[in-house]
Protein backbone atom coordinates (compact mmCIF):
# COMPACT_ATOMS: atom_id res chain seq x y z
CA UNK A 1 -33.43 -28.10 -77.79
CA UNK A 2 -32.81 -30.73 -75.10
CA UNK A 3 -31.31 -30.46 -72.13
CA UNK A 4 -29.95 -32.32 -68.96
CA UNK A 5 -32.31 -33.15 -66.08
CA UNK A 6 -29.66 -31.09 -64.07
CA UNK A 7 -31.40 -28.03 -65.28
CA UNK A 8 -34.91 -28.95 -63.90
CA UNK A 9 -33.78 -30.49 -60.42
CA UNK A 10 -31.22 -26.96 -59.75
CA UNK A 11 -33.90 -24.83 -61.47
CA UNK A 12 -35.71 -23.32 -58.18
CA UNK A 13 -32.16 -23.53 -56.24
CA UNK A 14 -29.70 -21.40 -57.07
CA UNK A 15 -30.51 -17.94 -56.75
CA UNK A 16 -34.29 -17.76 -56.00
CA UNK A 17 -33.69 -18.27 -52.56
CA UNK A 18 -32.12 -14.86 -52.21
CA UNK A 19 -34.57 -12.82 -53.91
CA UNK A 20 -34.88 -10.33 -50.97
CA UNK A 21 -31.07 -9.90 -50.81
CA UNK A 22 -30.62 -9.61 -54.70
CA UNK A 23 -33.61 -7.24 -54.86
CA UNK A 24 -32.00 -4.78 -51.53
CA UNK A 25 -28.72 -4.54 -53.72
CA UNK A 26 -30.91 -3.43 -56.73
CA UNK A 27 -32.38 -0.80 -55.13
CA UNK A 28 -28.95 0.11 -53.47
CA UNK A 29 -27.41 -0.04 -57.01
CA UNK A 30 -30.34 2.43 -57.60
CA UNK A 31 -29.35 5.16 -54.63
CA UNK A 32 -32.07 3.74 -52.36
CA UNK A 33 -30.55 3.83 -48.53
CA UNK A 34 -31.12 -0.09 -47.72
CA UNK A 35 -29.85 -1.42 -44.69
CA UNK A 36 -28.26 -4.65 -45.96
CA UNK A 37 -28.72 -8.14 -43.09
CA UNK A 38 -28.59 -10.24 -45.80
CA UNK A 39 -25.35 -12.36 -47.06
CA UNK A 40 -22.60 -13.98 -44.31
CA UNK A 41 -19.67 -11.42 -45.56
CA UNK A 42 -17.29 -10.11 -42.92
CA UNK A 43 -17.03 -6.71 -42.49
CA UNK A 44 -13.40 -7.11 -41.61
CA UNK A 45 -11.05 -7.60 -45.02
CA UNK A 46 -8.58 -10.05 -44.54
CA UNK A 47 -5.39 -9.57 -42.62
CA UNK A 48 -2.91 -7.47 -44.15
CA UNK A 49 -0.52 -10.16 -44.08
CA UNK A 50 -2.30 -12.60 -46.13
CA UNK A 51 -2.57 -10.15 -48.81
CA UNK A 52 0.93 -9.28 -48.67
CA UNK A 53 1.73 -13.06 -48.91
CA UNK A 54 -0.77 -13.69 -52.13
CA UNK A 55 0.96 -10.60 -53.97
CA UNK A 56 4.42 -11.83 -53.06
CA UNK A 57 3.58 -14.90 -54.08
CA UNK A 58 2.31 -13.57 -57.57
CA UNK A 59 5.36 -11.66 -57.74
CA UNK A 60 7.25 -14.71 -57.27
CA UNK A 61 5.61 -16.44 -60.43
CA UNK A 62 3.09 -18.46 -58.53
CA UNK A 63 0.38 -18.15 -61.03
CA UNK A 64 0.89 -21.39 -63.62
CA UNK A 65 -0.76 -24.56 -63.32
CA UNK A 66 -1.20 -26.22 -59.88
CA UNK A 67 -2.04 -30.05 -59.35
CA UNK A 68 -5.44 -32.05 -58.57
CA UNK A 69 -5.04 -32.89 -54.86
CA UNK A 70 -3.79 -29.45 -54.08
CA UNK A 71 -0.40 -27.41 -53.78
CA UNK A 72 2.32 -29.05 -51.56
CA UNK A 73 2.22 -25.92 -49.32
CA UNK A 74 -1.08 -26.03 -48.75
CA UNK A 75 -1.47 -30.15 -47.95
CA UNK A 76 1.45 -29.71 -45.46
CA UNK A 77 -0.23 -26.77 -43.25
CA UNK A 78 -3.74 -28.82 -43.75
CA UNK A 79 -1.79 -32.12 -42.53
CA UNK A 80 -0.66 -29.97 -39.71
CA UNK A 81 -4.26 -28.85 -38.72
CA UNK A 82 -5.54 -31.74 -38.70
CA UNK A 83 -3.11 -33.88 -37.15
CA UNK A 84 -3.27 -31.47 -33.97
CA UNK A 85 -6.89 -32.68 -33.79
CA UNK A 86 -6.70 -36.45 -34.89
CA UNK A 87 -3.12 -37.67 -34.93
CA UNK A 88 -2.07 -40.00 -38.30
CA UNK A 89 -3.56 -37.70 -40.77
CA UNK A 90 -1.27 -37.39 -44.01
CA UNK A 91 -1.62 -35.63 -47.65
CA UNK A 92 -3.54 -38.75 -48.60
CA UNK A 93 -6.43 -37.22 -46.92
CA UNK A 94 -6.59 -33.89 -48.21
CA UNK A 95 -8.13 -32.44 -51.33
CA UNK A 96 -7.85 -28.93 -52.23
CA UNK A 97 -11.04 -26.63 -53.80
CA UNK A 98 -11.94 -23.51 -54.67
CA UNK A 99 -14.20 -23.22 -51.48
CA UNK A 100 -16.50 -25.31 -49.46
CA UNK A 101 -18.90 -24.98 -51.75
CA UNK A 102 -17.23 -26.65 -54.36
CA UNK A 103 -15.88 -28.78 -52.04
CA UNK A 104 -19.59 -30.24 -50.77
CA UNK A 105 -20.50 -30.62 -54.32
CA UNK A 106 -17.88 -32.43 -55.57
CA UNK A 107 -18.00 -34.78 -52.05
CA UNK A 108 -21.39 -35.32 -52.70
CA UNK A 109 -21.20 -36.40 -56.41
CA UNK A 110 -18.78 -38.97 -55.09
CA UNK A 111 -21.18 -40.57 -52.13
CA UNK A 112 -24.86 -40.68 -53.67
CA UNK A 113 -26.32 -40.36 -57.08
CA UNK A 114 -29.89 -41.34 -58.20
CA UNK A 115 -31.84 -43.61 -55.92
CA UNK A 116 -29.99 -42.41 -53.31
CA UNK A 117 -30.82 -40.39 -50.27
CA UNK A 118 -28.90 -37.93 -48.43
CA UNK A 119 -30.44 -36.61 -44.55
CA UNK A 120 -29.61 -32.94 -43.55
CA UNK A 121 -30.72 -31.05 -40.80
CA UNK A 122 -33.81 -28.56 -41.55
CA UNK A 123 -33.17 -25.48 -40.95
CA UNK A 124 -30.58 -25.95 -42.91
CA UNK A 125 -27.68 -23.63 -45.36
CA UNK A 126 -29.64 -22.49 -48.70
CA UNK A 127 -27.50 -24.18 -51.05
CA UNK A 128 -27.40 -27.77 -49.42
CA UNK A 129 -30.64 -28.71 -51.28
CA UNK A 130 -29.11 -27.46 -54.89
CA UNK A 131 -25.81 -29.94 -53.74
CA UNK A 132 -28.29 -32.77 -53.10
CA UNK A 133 -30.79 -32.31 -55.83
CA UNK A 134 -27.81 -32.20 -58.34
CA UNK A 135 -26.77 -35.43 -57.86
CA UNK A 136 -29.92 -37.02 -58.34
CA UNK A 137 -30.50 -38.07 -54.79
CA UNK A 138 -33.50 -37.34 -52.62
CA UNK A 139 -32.82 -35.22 -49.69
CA UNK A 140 -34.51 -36.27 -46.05
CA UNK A 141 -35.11 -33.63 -44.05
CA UNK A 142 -33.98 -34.27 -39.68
CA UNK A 143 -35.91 -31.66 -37.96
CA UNK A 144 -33.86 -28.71 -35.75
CA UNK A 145 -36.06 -27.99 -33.21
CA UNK A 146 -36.00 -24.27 -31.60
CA UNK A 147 -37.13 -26.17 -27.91
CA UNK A 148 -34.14 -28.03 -28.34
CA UNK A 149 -31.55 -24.89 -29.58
CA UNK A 150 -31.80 -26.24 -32.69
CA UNK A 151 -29.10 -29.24 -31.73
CA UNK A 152 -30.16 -32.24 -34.19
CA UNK A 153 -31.50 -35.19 -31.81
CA UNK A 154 -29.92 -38.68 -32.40
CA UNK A 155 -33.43 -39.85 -31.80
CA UNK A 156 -35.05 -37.58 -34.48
CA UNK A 157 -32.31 -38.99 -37.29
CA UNK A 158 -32.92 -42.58 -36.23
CA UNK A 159 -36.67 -42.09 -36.99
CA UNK A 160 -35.69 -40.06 -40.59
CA UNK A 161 -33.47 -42.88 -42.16
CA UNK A 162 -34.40 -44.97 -44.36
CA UNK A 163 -32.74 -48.08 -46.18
CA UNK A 164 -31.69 -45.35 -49.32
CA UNK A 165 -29.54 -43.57 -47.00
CA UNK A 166 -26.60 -42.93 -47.69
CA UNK A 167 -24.91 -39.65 -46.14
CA UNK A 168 -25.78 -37.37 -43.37
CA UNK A 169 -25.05 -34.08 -44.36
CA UNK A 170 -24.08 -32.44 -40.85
CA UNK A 171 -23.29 -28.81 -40.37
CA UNK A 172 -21.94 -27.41 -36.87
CA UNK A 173 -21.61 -24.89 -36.28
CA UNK A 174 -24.60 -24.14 -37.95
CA UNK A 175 -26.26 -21.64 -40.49
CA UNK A 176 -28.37 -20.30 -40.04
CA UNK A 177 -29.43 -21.25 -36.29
CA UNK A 178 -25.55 -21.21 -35.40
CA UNK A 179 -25.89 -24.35 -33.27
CA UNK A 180 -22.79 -26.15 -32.34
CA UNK A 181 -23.17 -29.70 -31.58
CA UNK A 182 -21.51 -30.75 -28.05
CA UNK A 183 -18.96 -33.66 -28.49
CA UNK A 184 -21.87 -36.01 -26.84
CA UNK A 185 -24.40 -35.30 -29.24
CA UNK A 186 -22.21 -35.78 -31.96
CA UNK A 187 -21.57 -38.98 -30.03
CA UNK A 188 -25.17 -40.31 -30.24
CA UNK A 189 -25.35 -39.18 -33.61
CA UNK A 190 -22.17 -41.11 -35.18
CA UNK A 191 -23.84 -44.19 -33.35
CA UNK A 192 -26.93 -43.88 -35.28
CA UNK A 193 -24.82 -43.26 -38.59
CA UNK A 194 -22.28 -46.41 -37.88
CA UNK A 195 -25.85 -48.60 -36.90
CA UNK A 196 -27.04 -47.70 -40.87
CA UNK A 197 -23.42 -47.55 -42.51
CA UNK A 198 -24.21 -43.77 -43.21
CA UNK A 199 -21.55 -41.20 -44.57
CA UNK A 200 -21.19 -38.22 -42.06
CA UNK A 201 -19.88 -34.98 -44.68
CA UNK A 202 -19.57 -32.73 -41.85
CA UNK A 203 -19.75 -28.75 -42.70
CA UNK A 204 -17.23 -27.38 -40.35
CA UNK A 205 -16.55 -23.44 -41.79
CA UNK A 206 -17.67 -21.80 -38.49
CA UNK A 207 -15.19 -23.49 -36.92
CA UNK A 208 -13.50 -20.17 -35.27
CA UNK A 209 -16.33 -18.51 -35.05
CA UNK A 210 -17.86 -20.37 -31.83
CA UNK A 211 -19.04 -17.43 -29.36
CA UNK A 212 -20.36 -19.80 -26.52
CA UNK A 213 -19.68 -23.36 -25.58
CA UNK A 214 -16.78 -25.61 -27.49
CA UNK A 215 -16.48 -26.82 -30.76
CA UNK A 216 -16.49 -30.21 -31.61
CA UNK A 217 -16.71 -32.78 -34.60
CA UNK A 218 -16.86 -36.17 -35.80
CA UNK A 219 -13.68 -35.87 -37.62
CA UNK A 220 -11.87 -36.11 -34.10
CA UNK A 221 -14.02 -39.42 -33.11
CA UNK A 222 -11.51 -42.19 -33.88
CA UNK A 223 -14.45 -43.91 -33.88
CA UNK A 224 -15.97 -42.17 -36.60
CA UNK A 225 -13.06 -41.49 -38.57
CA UNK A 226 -13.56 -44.08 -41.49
CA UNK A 227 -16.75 -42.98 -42.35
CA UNK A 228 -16.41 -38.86 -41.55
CA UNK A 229 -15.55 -36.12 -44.30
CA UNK A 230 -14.99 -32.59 -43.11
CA UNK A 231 -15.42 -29.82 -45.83
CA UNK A 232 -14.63 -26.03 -44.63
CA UNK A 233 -12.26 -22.96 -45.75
CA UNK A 234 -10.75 -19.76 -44.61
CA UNK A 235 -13.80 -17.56 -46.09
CA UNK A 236 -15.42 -16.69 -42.71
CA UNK A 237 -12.18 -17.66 -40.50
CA UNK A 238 -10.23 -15.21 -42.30
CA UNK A 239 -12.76 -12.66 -43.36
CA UNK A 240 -11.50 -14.15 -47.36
CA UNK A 241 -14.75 -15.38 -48.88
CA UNK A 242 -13.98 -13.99 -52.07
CA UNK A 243 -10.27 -16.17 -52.34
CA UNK A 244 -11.97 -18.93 -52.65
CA UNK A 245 -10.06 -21.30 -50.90
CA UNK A 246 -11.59 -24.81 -49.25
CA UNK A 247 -11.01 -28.45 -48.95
CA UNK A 248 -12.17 -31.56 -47.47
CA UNK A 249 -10.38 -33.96 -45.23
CA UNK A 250 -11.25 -37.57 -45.30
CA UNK A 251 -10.13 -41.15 -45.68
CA UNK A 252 -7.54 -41.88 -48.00
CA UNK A 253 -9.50 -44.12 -49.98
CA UNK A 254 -12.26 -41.49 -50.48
CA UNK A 255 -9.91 -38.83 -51.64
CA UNK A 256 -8.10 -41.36 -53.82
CA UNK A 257 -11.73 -41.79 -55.36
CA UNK A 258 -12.87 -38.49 -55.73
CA UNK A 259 -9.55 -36.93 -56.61
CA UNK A 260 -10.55 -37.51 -60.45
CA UNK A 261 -13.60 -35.87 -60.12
CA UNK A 262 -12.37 -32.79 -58.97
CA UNK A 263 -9.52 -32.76 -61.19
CA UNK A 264 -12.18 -33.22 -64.01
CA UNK A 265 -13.66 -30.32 -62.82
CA UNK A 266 -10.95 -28.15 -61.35
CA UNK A 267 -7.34 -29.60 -61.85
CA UNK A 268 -6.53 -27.59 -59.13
CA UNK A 269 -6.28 -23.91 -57.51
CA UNK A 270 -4.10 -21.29 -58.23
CA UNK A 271 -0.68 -21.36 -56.72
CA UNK A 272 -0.78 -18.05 -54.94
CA UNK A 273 -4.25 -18.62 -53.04
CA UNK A 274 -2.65 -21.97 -51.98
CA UNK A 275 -0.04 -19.75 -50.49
CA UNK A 276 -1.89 -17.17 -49.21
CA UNK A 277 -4.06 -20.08 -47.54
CA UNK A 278 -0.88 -21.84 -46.20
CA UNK A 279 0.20 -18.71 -44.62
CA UNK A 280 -3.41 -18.17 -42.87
CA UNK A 281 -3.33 -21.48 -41.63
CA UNK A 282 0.42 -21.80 -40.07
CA UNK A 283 0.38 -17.90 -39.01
CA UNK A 284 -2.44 -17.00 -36.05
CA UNK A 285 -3.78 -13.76 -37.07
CA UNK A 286 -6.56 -12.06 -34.76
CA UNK A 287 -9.12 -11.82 -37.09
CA UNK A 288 -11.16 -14.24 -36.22
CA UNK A 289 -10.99 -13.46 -32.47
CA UNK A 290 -11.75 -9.72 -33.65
CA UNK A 291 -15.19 -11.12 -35.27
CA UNK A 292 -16.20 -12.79 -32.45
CA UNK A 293 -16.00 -9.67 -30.58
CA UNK A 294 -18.17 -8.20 -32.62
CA UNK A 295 -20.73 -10.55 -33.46
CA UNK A 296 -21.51 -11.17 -29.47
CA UNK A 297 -21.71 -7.59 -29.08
CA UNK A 298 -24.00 -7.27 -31.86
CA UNK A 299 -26.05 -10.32 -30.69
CA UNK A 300 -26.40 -8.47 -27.17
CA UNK A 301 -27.36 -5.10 -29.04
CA UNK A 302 -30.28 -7.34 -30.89
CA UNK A 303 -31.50 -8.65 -27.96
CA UNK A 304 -32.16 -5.92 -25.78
CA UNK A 305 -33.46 -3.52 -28.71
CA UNK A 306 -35.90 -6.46 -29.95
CA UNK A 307 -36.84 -7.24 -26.15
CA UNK A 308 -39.94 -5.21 -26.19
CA UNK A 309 -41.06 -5.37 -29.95
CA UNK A 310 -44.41 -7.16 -30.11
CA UNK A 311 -43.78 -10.76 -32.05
CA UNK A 312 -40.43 -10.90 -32.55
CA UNK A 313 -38.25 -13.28 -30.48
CA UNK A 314 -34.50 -13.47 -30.89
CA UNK A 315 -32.59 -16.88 -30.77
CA UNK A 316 -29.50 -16.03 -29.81
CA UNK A 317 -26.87 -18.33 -31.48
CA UNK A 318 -23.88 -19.98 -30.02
CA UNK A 319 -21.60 -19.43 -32.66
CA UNK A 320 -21.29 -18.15 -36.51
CA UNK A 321 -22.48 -14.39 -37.88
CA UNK A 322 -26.34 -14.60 -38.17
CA UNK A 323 -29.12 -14.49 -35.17
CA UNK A 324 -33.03 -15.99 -36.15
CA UNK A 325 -35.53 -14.31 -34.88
CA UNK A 326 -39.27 -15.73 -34.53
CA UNK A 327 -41.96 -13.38 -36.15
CA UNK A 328 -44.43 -15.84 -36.14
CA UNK A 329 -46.07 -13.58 -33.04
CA UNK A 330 -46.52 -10.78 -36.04
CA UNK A 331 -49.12 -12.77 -37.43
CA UNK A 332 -46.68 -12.94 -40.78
CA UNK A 333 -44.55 -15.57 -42.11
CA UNK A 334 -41.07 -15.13 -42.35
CA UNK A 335 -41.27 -14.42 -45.99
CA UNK A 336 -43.80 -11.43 -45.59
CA UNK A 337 -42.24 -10.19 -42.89
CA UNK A 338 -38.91 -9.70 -44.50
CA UNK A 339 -40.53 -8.22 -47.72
CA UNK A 340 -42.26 -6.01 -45.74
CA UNK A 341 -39.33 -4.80 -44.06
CA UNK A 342 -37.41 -4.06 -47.55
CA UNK A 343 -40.97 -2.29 -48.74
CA UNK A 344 -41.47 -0.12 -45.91
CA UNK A 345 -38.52 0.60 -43.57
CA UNK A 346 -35.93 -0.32 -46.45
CA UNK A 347 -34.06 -3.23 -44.21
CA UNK A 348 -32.46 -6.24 -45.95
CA UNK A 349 -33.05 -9.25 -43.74
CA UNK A 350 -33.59 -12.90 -45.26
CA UNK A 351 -36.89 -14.84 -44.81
CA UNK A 352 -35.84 -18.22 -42.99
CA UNK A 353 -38.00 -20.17 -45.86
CA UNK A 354 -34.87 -19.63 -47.70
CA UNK A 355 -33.35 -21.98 -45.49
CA UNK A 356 -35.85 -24.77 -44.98
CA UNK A 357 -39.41 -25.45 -43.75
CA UNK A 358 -38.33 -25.53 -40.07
CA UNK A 359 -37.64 -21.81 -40.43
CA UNK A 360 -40.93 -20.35 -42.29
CA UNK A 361 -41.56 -18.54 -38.89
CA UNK A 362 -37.97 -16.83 -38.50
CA UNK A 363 -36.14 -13.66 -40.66
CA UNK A 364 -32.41 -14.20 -40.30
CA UNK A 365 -30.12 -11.52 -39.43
CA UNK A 366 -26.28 -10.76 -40.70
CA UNK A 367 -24.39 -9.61 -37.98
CA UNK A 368 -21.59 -8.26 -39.98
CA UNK A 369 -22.73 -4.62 -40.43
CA UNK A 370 -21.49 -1.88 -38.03
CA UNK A 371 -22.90 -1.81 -34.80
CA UNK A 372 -25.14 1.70 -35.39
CA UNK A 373 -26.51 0.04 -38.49
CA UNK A 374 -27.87 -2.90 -36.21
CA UNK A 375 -29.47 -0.37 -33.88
CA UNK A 376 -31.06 1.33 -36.81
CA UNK A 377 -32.36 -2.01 -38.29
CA UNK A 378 -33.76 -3.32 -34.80
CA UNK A 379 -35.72 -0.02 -34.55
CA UNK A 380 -36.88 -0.07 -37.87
CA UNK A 381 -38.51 -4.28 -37.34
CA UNK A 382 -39.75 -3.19 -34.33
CA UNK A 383 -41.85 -0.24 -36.00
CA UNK A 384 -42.73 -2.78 -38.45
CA UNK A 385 -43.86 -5.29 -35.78
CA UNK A 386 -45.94 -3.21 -34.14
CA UNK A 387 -48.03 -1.98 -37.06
CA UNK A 388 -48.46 -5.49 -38.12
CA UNK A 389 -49.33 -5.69 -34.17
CA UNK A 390 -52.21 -3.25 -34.52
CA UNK A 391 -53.22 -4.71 -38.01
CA UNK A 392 -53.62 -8.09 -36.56
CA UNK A 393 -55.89 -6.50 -33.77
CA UNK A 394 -58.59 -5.03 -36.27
CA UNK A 395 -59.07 -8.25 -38.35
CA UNK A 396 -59.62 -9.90 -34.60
């Protein structure tokens, strides 16, 4: 039997890259203690409230068919966001999805398709290539470099593009490195975009989660504004990945375009999670402020228990729920490295080749376990790192 080319250009990226992390939950299925650094999900549920609203809204008989663009609720308290941070933004630039990650695929099958090109930081999030590749574009990779905190260089783009550009495919904050662009850089980087009439689709779902230094974006350059698309959700804001609630802001036009592709594929969300979402984003609740808490604290823990492990070097981010760490000094590669570390001290971590070639040398770490887990892991990678120390030494 035949089938699309789809098949062959997703077939290595979907969920290959996560090998390590489906394997750990095997062997946890299986009674196997495993320490579990793998996958971005809170360890705070959502708010109390916002469950109470979904359920009340159930109750209330909002579970029948919604609309394409999104539930009127929901467009109003997503006008009101993002009018706060660019003034003049109206429904006509809002489309409801089930998620950002529907949300970046459906954006990008309305920018590029075959012949096209699409440039995207590297390191860069493990599904980005699969939202490329299924469009039939060819992704260009912008190197992240650690000597720079992984901030993507307006100089390092300009030398990447090439006349089948079409989008830059931004993400700040960033996973994994959590990188947040400062409102210069993004600057210098809109200036190289506007100089090759390039789409900026800007990944923005860390938003709340910035735990040094200020978040910025090239939604809220009026400069950039015509050519910017910002895709995000509550899933890490509001500890609610598994709602499933996203959307992407952009210009009218563009949403006017792409609002029949994603009611091909959608035809909207369901009532209550537009709620529920509505609610989250007109009623402050602390959990995001709790989260950050956390995840500094649990950065700081990292740090000083890795600080005198042979070959391992933290990167401490500026914002998000993961933390890199270099194990190049091991003598192993990210990859062997982490499957050593599920083989012999049972530790889920994932190997940064998961998440481009720019981070073969790093594991990444979840910070969303509790804090005595993290201590635990840290001394477990540091027993690792010095045996691989010691191996290293006999073959020199």
């Amino acid at each position: 039997m035949r089938y699309a080319s789809i098949t062959d250009r997703l077939a290595s990226l979907g969920s290959e890259k996560w090998a390590v992390h489906v394997e750990a939950r095997h062997r946890r299925e299986r009674g196997e203690p495993i320490i579990e650094l793998t996958i971005g999900e809170p360890d705070l549920p959502p708010h109390e409230t916002l469950i109470a609203e979904a359920a009340r809204a159930m109750l209330a008989g909002r579970h029948r068919y919604s609309n394409g663009r999104g539930e009127q609720v929901v467009l109003d308290a997503l006008v009101r966001k993002y009018a706060r941070r660019r003034p003049g933004v109206t429904r006509d630039n809002v489309l409801c999805f089930p998620g950002t990650q529907t949300a970046l695929f459906a954006v990008m099958l309305g920018l590029v398709e075959a012949g096209d090109a699409v440039l995207v930081g590297d390191p860069l999030y493990a599904t980005y290539e699969g939202v490329i590749r299924a469009t039939g574009a060819d992704q260009i990779a912008v190197p992240l470099r650690p000597e720079h905190g992984f901030h993507m260089q307006a100089a390092d783009l300009e030398r990447a593009v090439t006349p089948q550009c079409r989008v830059l495919l931004l993400n700040t904050p960033h996973n994994p490195t959590g990188a947040v662009l400062t409102a210069g850089e993004i600057a210098a980087i809109g200036e190289v975009c506007r100089r090759h009439d390039l789409w900026i689709v800007c990944d923005e779902v860390y938003e709340d989660l910035v735990l040094t230094g200020t978040f910025a974006s090239p939604f809220d350059d009026p400069a950039l504004a015509e050519r910017t698309i910002v895709c995000s959700s509550i899933s890490k804001s509001h500890a609610a990945p598994g709602f499933r609630s996203g959307w992407a802001i952009g210009p009218a036009e563009f949403t006017r375009r792409l609002l029949s592709v994603s009611e091909t594929m959608l035809f909207g969300q369901q009532p209550f999670i537009a709620d529920m979402t509505a609610y989250a984003l007109d009623n402050p609740v602390d959990t995001a402020a709790r989260m950050r808490q956390s995840y500094r604290r649990r950065v700081d823990l990292i740090v000083a228990a890795l600080a005198e492990a042979p070959g391992l070097v933290p990167f401490p981010p500026e914002a998000g729920m993961f933390i890199l760490v270099d194990v190049s000094g091991t003598g192993m590669s990210g990859a062997a490295f982490a499957r050593a570390l599920l083989d012999e001290e049972g530790v889920a971590v994932m190997p940064g080749a998961s998440f481009g070639v720019g981070a073969g040398d790093f594991i990444r770490i979840s910070l969303t376990v509790p804090d005595d887990a993290i201590d635990e892991a840290c001394r477990r990678m540091a027993a690792l790192a010095s045996r691989s120390g010691l191996r290293k030494a006999k073959r020199a």
